[in-house]
PDB file of N, CA and C in Angstrom:
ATOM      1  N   UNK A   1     -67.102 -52.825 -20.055  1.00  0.00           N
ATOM      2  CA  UNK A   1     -68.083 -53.706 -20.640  1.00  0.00           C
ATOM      3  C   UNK A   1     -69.451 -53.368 -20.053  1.00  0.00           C
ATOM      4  N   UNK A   2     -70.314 -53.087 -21.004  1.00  0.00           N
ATOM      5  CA  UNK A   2     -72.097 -53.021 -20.475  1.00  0.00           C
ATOM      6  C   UNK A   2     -72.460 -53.938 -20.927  1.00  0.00           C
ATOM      7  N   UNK A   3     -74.066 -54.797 -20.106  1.00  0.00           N
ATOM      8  CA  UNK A   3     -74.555 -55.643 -20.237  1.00  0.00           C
ATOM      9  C   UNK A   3     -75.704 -54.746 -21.477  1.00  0.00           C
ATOM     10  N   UNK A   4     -76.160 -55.458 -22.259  1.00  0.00           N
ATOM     11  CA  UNK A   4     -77.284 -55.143 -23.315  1.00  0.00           C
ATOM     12  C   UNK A   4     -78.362 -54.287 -22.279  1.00  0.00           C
ATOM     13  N   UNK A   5     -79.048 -55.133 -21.238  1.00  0.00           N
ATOM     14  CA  UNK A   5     -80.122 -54.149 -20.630  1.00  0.00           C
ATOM     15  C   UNK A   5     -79.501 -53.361 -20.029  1.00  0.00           C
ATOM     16  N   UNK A   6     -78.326 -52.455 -19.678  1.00  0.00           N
ATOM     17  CA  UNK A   6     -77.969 -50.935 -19.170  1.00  0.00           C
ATOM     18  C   UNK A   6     -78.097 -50.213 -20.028  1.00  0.00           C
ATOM     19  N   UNK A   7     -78.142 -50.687 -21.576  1.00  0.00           N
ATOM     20  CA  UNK A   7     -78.067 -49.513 -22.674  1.00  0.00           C
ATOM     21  C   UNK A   7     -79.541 -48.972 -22.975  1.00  0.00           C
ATOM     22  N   UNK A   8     -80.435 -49.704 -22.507  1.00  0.00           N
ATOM     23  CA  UNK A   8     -81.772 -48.781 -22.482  1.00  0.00           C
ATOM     24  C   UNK A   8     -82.675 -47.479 -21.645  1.00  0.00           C
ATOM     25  N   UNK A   9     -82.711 -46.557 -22.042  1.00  0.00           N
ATOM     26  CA  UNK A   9     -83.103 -45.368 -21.503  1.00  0.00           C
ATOM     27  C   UNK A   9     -82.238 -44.463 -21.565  1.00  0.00           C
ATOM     28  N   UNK A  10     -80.406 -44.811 -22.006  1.00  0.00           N
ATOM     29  CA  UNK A  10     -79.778 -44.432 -22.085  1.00  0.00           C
ATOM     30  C   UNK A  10     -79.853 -43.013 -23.028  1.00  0.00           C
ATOM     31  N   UNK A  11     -79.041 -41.939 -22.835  1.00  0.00           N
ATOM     32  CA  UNK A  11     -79.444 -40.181 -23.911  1.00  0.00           C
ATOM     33  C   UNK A  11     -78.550 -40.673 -24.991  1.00  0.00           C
ATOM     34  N   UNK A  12     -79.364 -40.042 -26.122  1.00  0.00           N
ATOM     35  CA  UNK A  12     -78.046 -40.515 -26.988  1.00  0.00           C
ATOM     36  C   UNK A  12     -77.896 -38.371 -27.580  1.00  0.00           C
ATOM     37  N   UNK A  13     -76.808 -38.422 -27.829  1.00  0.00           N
ATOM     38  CA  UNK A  13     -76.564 -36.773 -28.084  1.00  0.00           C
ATOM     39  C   UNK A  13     -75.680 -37.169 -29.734  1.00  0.00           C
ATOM     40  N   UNK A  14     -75.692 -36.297 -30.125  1.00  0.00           N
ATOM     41  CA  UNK A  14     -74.896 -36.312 -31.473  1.00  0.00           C
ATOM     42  C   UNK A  14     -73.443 -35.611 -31.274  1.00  0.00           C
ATOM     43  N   UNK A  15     -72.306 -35.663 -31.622  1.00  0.00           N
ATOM     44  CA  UNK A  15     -70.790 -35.206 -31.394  1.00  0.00           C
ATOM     45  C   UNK A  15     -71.114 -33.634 -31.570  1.00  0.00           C
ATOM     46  N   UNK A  16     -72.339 -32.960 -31.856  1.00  0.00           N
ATOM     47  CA  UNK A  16     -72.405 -31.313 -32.101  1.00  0.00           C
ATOM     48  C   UNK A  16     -73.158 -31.179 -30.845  1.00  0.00           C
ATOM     49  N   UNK A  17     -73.639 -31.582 -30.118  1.00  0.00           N
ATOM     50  CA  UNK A  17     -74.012 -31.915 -28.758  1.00  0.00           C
ATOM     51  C   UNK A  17     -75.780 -31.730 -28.875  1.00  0.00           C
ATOM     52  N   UNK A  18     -76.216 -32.176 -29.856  1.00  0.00           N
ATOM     53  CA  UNK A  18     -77.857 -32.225 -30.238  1.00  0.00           C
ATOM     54  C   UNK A  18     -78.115 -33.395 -29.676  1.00  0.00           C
ATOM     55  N   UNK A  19     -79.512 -33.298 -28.911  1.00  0.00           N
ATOM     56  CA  UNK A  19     -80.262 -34.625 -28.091  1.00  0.00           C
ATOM     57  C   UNK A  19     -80.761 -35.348 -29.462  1.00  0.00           C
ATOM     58  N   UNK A  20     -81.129 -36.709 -29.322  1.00  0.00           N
ATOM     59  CA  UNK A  20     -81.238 -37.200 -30.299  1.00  0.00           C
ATOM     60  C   UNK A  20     -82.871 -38.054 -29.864  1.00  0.00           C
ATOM     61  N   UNK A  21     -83.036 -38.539 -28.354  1.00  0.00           N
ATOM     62  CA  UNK A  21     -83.539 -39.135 -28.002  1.00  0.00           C
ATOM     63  C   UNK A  21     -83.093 -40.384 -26.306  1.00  0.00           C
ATOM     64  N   UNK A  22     -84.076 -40.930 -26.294  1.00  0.00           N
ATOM     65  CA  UNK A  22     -83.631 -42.012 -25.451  1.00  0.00           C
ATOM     66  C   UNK A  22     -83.234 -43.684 -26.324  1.00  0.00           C
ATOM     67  N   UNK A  23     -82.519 -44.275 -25.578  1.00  0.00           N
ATOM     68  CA  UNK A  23     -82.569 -45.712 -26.548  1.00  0.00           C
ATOM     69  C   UNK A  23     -84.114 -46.542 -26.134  1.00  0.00           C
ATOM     70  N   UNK A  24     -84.525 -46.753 -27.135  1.00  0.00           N
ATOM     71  CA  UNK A  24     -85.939 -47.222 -26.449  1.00  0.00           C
ATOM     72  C   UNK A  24     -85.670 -48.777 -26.888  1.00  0.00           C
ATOM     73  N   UNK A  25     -85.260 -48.793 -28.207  1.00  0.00           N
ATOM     74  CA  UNK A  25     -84.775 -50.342 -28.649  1.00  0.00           C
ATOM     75  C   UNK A  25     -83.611 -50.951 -29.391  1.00  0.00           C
ATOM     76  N   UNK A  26     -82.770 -52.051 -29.426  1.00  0.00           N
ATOM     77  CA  UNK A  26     -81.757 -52.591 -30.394  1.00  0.00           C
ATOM     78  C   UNK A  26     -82.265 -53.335 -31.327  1.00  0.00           C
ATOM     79  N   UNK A  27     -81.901 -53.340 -32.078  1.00  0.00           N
ATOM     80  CA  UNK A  27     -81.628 -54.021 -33.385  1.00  0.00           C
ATOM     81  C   UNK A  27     -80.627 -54.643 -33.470  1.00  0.00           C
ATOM     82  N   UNK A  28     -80.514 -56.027 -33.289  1.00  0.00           N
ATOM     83  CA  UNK A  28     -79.242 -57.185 -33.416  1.00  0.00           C
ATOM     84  C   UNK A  28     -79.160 -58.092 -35.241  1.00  0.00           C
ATOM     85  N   UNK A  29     -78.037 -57.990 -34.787  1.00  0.00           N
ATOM     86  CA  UNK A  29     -77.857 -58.766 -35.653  1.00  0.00           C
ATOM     87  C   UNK A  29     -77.582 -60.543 -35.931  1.00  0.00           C
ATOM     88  N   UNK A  30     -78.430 -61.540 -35.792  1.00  0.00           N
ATOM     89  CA  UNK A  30     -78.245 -62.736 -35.213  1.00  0.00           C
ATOM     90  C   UNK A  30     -77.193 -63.786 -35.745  1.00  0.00           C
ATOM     91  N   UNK A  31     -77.280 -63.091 -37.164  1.00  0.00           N
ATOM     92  CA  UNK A  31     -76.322 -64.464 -37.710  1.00  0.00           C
ATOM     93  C   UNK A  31     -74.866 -64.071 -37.086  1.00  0.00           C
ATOM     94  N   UNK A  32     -74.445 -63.162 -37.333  1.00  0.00           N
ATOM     95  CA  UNK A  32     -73.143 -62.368 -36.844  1.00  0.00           C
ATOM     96  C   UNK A  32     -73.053 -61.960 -35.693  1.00  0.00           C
ATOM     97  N   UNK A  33     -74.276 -62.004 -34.755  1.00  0.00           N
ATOM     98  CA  UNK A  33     -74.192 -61.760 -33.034  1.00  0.00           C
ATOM     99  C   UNK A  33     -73.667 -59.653 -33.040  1.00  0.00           C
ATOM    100  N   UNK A  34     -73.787 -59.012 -33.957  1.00  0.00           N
ATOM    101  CA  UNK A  34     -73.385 -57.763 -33.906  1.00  0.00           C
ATOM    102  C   UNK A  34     -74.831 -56.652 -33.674  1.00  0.00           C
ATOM    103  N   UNK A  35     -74.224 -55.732 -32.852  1.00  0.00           N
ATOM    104  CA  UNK A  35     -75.379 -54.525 -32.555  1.00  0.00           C
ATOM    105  C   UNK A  35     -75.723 -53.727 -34.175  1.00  0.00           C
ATOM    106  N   UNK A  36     -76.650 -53.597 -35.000  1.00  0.00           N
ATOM    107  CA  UNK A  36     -77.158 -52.972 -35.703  1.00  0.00           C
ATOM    108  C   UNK A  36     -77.583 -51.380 -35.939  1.00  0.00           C
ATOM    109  N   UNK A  37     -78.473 -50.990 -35.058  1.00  0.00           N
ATOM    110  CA  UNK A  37     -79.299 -49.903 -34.934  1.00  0.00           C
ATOM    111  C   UNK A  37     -79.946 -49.901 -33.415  1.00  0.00           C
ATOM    112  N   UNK A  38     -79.814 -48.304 -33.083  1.00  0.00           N
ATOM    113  CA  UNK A  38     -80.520 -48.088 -32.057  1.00  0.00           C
ATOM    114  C   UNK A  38     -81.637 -47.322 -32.477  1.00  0.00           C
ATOM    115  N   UNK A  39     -83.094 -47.692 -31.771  1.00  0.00           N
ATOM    116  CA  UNK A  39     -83.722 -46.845 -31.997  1.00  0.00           C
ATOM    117  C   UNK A  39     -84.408 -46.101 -30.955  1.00  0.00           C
ATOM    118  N   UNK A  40     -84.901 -44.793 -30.727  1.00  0.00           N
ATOM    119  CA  UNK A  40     -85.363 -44.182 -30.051  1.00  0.00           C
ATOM    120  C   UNK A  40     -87.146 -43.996 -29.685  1.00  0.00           C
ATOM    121  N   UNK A  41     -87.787 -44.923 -30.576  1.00  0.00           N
ATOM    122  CA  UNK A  41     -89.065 -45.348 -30.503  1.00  0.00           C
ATOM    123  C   UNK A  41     -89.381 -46.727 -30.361  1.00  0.00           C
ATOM    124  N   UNK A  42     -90.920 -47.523 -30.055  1.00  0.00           N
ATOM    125  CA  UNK A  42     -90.533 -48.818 -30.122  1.00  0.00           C
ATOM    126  C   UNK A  42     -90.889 -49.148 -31.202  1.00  0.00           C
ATOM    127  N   UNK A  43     -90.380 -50.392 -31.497  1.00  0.00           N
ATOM    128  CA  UNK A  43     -90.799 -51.093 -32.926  1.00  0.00           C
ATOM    129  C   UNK A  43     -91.663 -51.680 -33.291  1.00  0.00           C
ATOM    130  N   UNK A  44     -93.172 -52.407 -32.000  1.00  0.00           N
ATOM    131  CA  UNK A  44     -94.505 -52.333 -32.044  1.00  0.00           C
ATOM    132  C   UNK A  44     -95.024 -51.597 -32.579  1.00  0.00           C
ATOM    133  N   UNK A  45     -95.137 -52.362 -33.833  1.00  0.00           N
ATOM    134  CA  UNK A  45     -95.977 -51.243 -35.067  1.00  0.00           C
ATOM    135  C   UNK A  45     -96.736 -52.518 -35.829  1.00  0.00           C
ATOM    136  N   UNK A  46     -97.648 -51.901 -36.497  1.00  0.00           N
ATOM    137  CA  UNK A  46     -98.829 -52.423 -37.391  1.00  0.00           C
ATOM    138  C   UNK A  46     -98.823 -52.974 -38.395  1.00  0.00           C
ATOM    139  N   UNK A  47     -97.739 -52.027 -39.061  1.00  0.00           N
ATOM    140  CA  UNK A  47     -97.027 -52.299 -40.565  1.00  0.00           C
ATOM    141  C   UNK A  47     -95.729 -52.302 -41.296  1.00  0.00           C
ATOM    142  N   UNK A  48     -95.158 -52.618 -41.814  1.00  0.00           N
ATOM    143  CA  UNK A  48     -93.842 -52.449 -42.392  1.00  0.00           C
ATOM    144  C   UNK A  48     -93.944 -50.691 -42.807  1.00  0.00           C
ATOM    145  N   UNK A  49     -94.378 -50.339 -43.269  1.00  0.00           N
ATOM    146  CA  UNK A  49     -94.368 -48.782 -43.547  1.00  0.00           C
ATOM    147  C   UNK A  49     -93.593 -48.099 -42.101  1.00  0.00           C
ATOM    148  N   UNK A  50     -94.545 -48.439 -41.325  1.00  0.00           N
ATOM    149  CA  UNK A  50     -94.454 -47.965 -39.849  1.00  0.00           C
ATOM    150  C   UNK A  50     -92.917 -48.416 -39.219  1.00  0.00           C
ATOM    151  N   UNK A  51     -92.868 -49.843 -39.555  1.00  0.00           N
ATOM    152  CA  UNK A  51     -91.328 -50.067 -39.148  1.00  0.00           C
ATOM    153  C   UNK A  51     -90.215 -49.386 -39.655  1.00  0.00           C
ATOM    154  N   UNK A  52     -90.319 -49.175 -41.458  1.00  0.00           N
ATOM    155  CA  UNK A  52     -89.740 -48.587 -41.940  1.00  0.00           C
ATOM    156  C   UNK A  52     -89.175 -46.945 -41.278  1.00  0.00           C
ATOM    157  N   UNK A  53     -90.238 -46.135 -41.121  1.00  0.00           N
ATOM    158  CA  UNK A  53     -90.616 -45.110 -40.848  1.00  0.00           C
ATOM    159  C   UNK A  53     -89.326 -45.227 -39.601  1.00  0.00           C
ATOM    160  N   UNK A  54     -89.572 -45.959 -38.452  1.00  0.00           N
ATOM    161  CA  UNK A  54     -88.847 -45.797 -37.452  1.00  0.00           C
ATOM    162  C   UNK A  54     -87.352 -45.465 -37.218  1.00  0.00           C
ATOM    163  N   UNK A  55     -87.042 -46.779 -38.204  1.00  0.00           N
ATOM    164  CA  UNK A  55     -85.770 -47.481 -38.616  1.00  0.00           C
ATOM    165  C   UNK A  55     -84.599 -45.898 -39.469  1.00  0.00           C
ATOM    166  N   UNK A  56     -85.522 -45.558 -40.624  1.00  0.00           N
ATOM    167  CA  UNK A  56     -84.789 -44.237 -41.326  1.00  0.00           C
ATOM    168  C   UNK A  56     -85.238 -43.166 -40.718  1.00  0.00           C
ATOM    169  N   UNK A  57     -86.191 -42.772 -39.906  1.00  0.00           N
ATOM    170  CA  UNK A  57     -86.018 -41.385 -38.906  1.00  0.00           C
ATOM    171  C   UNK A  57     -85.773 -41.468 -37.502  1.00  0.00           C
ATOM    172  N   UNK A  58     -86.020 -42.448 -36.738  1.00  0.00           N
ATOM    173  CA  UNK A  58     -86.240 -42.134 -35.782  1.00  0.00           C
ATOM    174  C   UNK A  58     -84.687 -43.278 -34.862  1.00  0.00           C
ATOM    175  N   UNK A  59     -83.698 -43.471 -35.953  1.00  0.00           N
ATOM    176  CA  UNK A  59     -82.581 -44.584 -35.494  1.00  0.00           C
ATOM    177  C   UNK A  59     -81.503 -44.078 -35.612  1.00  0.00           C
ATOM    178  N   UNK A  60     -80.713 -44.796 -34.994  1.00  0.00           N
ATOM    179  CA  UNK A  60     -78.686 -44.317 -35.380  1.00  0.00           C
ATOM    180  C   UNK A  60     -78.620 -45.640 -35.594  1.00  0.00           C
ATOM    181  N   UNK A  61     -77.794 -45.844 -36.827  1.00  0.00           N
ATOM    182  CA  UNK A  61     -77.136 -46.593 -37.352  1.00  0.00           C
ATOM    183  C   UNK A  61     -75.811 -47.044 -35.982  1.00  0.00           C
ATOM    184  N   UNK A  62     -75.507 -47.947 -35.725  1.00  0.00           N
ATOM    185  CA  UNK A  62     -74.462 -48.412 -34.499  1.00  0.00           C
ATOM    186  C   UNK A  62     -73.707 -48.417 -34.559  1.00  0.00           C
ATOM    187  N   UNK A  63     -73.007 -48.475 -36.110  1.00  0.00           N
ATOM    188  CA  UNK A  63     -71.848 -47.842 -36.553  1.00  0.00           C
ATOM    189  C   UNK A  63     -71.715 -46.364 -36.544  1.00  0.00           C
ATOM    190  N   UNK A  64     -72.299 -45.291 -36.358  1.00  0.00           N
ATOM    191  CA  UNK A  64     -72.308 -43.727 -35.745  1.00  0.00           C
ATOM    192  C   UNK A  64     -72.184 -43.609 -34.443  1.00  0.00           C
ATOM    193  N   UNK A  65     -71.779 -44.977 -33.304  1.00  0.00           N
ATOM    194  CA  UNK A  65     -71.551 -44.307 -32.275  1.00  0.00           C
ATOM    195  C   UNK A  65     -70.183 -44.430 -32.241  1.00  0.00           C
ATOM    196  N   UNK A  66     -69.872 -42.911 -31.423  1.00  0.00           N
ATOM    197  CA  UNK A  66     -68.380 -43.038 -31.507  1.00  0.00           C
ATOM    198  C   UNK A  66     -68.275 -43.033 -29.910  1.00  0.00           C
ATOM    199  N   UNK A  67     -68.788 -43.113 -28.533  1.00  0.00           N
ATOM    200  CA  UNK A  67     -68.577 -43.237 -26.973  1.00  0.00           C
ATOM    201  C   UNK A  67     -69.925 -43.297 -26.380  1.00  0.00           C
ATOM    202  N   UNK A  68     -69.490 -44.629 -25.308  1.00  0.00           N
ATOM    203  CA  UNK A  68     -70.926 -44.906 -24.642  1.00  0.00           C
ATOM    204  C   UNK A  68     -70.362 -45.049 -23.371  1.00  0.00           C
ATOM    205  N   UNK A  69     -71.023 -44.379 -22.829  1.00  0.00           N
ATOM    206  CA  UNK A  69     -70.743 -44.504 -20.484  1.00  0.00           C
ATOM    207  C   UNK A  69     -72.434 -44.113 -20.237  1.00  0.00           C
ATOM    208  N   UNK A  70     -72.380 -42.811 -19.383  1.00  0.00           N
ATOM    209  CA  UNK A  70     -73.538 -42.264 -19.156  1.00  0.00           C
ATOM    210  C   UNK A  70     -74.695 -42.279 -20.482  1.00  0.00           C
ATOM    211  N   UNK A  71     -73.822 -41.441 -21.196  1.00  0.00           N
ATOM    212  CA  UNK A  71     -75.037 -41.137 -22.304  1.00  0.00           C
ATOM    213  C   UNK A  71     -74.133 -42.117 -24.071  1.00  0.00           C
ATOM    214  N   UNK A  72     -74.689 -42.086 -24.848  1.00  0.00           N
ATOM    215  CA  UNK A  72     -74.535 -42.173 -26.097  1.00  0.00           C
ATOM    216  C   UNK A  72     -74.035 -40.693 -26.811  1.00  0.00           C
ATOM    217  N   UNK A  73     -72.897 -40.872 -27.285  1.00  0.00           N
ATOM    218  CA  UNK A  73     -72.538 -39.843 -28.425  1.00  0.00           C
ATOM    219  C   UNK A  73     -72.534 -40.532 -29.825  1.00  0.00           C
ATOM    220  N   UNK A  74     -72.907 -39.867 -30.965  1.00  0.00           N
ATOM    221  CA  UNK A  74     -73.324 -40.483 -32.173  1.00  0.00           C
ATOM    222  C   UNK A  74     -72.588 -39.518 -33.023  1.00  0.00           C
ATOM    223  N   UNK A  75     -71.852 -40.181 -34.192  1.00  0.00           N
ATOM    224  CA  UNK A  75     -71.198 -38.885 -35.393  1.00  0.00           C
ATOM    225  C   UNK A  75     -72.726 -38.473 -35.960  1.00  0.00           C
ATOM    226  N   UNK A  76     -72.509 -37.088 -36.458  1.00  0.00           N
ATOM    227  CA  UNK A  76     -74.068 -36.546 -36.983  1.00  0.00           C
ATOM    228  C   UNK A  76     -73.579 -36.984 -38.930  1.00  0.00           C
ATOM    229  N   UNK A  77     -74.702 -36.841 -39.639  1.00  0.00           N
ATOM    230  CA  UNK A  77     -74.692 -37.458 -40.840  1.00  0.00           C
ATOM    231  C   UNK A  77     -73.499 -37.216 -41.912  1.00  0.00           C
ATOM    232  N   UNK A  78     -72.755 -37.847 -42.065  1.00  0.00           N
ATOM    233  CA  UNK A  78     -71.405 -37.204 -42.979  1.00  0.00           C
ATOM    234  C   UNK A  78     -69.727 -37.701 -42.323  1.00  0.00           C
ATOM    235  N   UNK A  79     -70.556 -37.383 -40.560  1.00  0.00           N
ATOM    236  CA  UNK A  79     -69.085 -37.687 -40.143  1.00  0.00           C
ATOM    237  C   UNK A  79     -69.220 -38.783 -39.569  1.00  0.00           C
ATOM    238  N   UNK A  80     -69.403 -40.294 -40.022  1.00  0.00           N
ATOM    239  CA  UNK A  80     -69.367 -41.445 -39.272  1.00  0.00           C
ATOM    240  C   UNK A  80     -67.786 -42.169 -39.162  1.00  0.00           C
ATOM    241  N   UNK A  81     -67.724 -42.668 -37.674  1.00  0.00           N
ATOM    242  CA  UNK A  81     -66.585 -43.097 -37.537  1.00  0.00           C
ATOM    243  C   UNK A  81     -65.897 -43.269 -38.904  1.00  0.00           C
ATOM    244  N   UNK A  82     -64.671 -42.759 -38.629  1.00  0.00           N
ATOM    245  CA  UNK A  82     -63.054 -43.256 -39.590  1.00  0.00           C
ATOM    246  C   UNK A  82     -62.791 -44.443 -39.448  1.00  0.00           C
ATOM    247  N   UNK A  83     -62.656 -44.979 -38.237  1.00  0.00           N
ATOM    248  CA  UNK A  83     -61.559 -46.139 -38.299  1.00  0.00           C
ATOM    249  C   UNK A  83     -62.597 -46.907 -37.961  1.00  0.00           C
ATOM    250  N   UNK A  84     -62.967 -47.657 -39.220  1.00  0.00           N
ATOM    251  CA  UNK A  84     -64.211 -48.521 -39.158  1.00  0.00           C
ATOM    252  C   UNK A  84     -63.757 -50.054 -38.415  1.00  0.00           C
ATOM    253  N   UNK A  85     -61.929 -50.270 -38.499  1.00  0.00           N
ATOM    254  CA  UNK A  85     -61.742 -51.539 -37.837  1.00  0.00           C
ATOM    255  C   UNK A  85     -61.884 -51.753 -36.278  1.00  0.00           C
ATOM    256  N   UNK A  86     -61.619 -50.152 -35.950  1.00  0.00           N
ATOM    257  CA  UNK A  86     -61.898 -50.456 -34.648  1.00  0.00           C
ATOM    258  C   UNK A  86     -63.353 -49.822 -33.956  1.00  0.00           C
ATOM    259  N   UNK A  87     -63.904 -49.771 -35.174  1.00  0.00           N
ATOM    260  CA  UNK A  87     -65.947 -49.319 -34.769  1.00  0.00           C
ATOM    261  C   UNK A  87     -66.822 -50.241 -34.621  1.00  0.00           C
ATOM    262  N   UNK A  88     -66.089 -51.774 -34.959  1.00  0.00           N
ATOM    263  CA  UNK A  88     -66.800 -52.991 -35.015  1.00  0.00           C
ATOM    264  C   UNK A  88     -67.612 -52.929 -34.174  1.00  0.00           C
ATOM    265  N   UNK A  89     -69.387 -53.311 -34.294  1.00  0.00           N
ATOM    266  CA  UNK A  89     -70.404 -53.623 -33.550  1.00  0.00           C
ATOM    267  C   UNK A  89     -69.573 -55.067 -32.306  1.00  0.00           C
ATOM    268  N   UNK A  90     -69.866 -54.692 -31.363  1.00  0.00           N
ATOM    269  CA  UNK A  90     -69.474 -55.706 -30.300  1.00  0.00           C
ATOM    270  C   UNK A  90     -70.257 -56.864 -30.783  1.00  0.00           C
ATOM    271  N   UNK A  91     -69.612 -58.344 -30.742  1.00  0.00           N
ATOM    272  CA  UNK A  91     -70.189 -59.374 -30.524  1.00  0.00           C
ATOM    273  C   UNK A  91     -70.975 -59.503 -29.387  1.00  0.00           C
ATOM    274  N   UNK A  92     -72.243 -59.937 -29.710  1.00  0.00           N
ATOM    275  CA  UNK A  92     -73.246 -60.290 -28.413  1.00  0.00           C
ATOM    276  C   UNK A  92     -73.151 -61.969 -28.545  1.00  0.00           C
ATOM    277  N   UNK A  93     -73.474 -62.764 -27.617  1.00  0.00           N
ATOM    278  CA  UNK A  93     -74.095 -64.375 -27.607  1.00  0.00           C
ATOM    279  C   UNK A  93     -75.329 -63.902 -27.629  1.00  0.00           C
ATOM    280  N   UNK A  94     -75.728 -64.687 -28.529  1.00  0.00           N
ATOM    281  CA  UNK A  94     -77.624 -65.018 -28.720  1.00  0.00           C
ATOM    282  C   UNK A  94     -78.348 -65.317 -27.904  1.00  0.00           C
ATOM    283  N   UNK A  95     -77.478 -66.823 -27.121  1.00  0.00           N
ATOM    284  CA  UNK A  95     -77.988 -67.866 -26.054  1.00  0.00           C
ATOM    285  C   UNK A  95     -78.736 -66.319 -25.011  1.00  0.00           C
ATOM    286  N   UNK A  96     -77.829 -65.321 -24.893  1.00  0.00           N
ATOM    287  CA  UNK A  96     -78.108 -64.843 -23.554  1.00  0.00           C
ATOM    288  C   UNK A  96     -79.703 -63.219 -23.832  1.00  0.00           C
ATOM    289  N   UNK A  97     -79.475 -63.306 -24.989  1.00  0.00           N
ATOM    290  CA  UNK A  97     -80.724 -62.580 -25.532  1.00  0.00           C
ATOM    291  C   UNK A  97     -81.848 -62.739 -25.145  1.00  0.00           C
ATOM    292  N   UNK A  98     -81.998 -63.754 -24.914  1.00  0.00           N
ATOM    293  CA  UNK A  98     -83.625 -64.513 -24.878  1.00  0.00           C
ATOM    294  C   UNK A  98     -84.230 -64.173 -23.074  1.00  0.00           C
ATOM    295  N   UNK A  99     -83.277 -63.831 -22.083  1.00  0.00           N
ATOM    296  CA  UNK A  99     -83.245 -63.397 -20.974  1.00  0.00           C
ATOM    297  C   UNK A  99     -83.684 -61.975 -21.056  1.00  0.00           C
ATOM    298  N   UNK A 100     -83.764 -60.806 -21.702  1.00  0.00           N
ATOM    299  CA  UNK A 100     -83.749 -59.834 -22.050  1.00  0.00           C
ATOM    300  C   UNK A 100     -85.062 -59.419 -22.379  1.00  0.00           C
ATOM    301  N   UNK A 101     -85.818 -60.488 -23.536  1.00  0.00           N
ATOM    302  CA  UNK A 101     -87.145 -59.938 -23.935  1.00  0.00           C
ATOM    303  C   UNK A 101     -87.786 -61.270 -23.451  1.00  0.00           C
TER     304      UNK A 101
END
């Protein structure tokens, strides 16, 4: 089990062993308490364009990770996890979010 703040700064590499970036930010999901997207830039931006921008280049979808310890490994585009029942985004509590940012 990792706490939410160990997963930042963390490498994320792709399963062909390509760097991808650092985790710079999460993307939660609140109603469902589930991890979303990691992204490798921050999301302090100006405009929705700009958010956009981040979100489709510069993110992994959280369902593409397939092992997290040291670094992040991510399936590269095509091969995202198979066994989607057991790829489920971990439940987070909300309550404990607010400690974080």
């Amino acid at each position: 089990m990792l706490r939410l703040s160990e997963l930042f700064g963390k490498d994320i590499y792709t399963d062909k062993g390509d760097y991808k970036g650092k985790i710079y930010d999460i993307v939660l999901n609140l109603e469902n308490g589930t991890l979303e997207t990691i992204t490798t830039e921050p999301l302090k931006v100006k405009s929705k364009l700009e958010a956009k921008k981040i979100i489709t280049e510069k993110s992994v979808p959280y369902k593409n990770v397939i092992a997290v310890k040291d670094i992040f490994i991510v399936a590269t585009k095509g091969r995202e996890s198979s066994k989607k029942e057991e790829r489920e985004a971990p439940k987070v509590n909300s309550s404990s979010l607010v400690k974080y940012r």
